[in-house]
N, C-alpha and C. Protein backbone atom coordinates (compact mmCIF):
# COMPACT_ATOMS: atom_id res chain seq x y z
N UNK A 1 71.34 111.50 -6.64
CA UNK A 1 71.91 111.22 -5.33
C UNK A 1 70.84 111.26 -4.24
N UNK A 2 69.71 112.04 -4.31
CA UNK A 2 68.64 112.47 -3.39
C UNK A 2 67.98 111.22 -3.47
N UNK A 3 67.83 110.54 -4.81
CA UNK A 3 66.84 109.29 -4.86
C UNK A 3 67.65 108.07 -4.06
N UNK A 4 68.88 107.93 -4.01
CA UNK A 4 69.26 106.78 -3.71
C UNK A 4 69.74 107.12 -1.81
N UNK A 5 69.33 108.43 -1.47
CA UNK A 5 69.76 108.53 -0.10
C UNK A 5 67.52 108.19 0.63
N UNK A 6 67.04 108.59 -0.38
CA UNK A 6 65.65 108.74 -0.20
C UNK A 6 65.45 106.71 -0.23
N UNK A 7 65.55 106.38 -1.07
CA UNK A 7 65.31 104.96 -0.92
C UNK A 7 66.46 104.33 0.05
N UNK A 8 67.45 104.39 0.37
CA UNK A 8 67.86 103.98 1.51
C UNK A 8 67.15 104.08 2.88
N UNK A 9 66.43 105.48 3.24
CA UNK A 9 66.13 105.98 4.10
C UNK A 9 64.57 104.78 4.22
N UNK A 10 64.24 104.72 3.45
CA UNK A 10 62.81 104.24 3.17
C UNK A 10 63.07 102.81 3.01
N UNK A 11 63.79 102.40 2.92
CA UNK A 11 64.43 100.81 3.47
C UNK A 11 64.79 100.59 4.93
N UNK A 12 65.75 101.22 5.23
CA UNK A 12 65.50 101.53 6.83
C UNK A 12 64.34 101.64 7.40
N UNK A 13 63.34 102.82 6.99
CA UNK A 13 62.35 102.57 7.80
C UNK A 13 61.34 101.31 7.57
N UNK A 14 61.09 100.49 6.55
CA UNK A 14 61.21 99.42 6.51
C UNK A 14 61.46 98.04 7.36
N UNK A 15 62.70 98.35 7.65
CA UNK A 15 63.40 97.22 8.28
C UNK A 15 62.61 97.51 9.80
N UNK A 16 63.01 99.21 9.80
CA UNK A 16 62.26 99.11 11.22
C UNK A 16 60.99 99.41 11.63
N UNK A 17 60.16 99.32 10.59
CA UNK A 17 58.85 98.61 10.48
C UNK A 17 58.75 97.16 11.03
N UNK A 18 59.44 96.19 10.34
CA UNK A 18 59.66 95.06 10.54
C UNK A 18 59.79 94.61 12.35
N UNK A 19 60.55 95.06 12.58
CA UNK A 19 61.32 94.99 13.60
C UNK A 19 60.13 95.47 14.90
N UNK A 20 59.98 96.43 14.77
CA UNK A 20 58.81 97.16 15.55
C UNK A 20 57.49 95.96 15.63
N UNK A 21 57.21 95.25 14.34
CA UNK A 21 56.20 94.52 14.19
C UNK A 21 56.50 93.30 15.22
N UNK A 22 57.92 92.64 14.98
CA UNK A 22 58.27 91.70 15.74
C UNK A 22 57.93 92.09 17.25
N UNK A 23 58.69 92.89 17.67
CA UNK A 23 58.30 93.59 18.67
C UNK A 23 57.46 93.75 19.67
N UNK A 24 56.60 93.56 18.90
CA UNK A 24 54.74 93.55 19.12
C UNK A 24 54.20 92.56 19.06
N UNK A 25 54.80 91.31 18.47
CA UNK A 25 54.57 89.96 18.27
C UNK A 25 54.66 89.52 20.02
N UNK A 26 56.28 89.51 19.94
CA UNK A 26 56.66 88.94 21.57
C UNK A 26 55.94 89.93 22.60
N UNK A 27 55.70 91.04 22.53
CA UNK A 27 55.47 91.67 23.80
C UNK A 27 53.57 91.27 23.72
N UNK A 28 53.03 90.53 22.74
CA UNK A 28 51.70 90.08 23.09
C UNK A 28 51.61 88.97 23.61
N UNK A 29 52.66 87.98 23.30
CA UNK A 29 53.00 86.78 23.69
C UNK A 29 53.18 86.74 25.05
N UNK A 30 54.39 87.80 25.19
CA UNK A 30 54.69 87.86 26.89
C UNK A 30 53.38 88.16 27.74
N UNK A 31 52.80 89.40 27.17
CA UNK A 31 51.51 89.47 27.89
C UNK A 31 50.37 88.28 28.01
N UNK A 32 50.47 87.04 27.23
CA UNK A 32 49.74 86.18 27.63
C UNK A 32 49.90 85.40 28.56
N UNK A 33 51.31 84.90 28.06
CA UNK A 33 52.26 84.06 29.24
C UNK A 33 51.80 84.80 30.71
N UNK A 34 51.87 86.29 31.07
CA UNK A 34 51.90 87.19 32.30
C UNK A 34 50.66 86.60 33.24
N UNK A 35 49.60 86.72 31.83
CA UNK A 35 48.35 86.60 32.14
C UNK A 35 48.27 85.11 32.79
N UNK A 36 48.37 84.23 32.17
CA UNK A 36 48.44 82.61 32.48
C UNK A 36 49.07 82.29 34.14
N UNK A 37 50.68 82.88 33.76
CA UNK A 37 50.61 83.05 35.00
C UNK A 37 49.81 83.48 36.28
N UNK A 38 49.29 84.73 36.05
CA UNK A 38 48.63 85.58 36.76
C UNK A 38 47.35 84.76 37.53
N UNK A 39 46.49 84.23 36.24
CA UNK A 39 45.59 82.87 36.56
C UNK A 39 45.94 82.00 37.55
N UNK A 40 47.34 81.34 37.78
CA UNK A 40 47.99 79.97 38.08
C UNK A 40 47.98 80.46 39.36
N UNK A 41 48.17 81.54 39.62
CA UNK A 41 48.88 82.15 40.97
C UNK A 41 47.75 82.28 41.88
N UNK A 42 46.59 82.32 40.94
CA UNK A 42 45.15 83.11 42.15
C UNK A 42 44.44 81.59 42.14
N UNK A 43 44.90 81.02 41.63
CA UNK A 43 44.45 79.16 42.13
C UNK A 43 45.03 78.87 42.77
N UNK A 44 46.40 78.99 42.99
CA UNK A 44 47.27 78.44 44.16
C UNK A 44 46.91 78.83 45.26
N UNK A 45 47.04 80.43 45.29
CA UNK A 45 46.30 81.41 46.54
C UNK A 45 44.92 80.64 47.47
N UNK A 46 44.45 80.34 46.09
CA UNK A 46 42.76 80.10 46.73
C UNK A 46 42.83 78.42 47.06
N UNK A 47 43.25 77.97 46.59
CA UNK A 47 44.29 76.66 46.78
C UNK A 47 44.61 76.10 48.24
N UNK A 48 45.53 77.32 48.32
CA UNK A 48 46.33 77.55 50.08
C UNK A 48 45.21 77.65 51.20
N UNK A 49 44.38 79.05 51.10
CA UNK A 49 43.07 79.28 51.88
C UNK A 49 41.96 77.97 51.97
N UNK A 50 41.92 77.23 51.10
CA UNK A 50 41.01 76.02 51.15
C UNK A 50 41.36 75.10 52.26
N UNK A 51 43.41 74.75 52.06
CA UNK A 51 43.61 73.88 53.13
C UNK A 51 43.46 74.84 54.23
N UNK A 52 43.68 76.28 54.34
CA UNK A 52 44.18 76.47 55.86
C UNK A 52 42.67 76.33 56.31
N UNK A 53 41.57 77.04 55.73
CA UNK A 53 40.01 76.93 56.05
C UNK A 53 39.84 75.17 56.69
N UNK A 54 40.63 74.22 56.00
CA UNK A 54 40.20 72.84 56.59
C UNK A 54 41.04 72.53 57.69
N UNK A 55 42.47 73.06 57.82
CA UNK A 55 43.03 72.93 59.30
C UNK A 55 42.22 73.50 59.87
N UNK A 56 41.83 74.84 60.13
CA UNK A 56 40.99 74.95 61.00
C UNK A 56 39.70 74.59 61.37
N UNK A 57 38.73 74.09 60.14
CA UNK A 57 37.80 73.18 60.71
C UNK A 57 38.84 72.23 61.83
N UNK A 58 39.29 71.16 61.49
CA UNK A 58 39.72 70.47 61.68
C UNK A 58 40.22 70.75 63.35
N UNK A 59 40.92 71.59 63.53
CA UNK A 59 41.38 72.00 64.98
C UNK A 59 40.04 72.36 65.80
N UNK A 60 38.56 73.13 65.15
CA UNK A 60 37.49 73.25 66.10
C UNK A 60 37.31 71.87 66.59
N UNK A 61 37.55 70.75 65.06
CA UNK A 61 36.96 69.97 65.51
C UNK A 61 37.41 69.39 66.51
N UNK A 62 38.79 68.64 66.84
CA UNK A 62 39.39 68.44 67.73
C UNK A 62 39.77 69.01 69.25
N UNK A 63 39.73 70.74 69.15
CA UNK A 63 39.31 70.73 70.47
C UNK A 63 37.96 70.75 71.59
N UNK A 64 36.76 70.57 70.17
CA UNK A 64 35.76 69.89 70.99
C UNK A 64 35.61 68.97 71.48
N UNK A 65 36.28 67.91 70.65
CA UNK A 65 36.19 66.49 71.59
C UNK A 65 36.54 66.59 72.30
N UNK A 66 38.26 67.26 72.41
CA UNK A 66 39.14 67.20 73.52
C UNK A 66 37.99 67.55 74.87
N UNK A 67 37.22 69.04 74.69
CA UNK A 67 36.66 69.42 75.80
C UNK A 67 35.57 68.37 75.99
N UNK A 68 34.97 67.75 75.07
CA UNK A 68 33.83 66.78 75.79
C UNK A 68 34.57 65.77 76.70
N UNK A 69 35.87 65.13 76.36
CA UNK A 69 36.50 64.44 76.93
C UNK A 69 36.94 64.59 78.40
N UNK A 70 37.44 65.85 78.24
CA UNK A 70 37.59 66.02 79.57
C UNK A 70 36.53 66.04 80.58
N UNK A 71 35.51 66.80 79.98
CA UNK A 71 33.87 66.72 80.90
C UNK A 71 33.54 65.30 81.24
N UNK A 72 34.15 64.59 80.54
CA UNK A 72 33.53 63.00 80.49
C UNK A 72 34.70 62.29 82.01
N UNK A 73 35.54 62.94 81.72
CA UNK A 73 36.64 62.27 82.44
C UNK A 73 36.37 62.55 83.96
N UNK A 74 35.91 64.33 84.26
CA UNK A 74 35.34 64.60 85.07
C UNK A 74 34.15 64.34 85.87
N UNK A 75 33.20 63.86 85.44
CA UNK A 75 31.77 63.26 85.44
C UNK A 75 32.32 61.54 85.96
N UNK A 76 33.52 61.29 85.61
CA UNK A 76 33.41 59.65 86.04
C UNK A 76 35.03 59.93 87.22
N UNK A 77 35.04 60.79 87.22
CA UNK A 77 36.08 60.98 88.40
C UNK A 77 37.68 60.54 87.88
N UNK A 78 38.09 60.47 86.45
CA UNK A 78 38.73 59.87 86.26
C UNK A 78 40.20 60.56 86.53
N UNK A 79 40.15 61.97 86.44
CA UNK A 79 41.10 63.02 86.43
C UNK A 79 41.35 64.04 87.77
């Protein structure tokens, strides 16, 4: 009776050997996926900062002209 409660027991742990292994399968998987993500996200980030870095070129650039313009407008009396 001891042998067949002993090999039950040892089938069970077995199974949840198995199981545990799976386990460990997906939760490495997930951790890659996390990771990938994780990657995707700090390109987007740096992504975002690239355009806002070029709006703001972009706005120096424009309110310099603006101010040469006006100096210009001033200088010919136009304003």
């Amino acid at each position: 009776m001891t042998e067949k409660i002993d090999n039950i027991i040892i089938e069970h742990l077995k199974a949840i050997r198995a199981e545990i292994a799976e386990v460990k399968a997906d939760t490495s998987d997930i951790k890659q996926r996390l990771h990938s993500m994780d990657t995707s996200i700090v390109e987007l980030r740096r992504s975002d900062v690239h355009q806002y870095e070029d709006a703001a070129r972009l706005q120096v650039a424009l309110d310099k002209m603006l101010d040469r313009i006006q100096r210009i407008e001033r200088r010919l009396e136009l304003s």
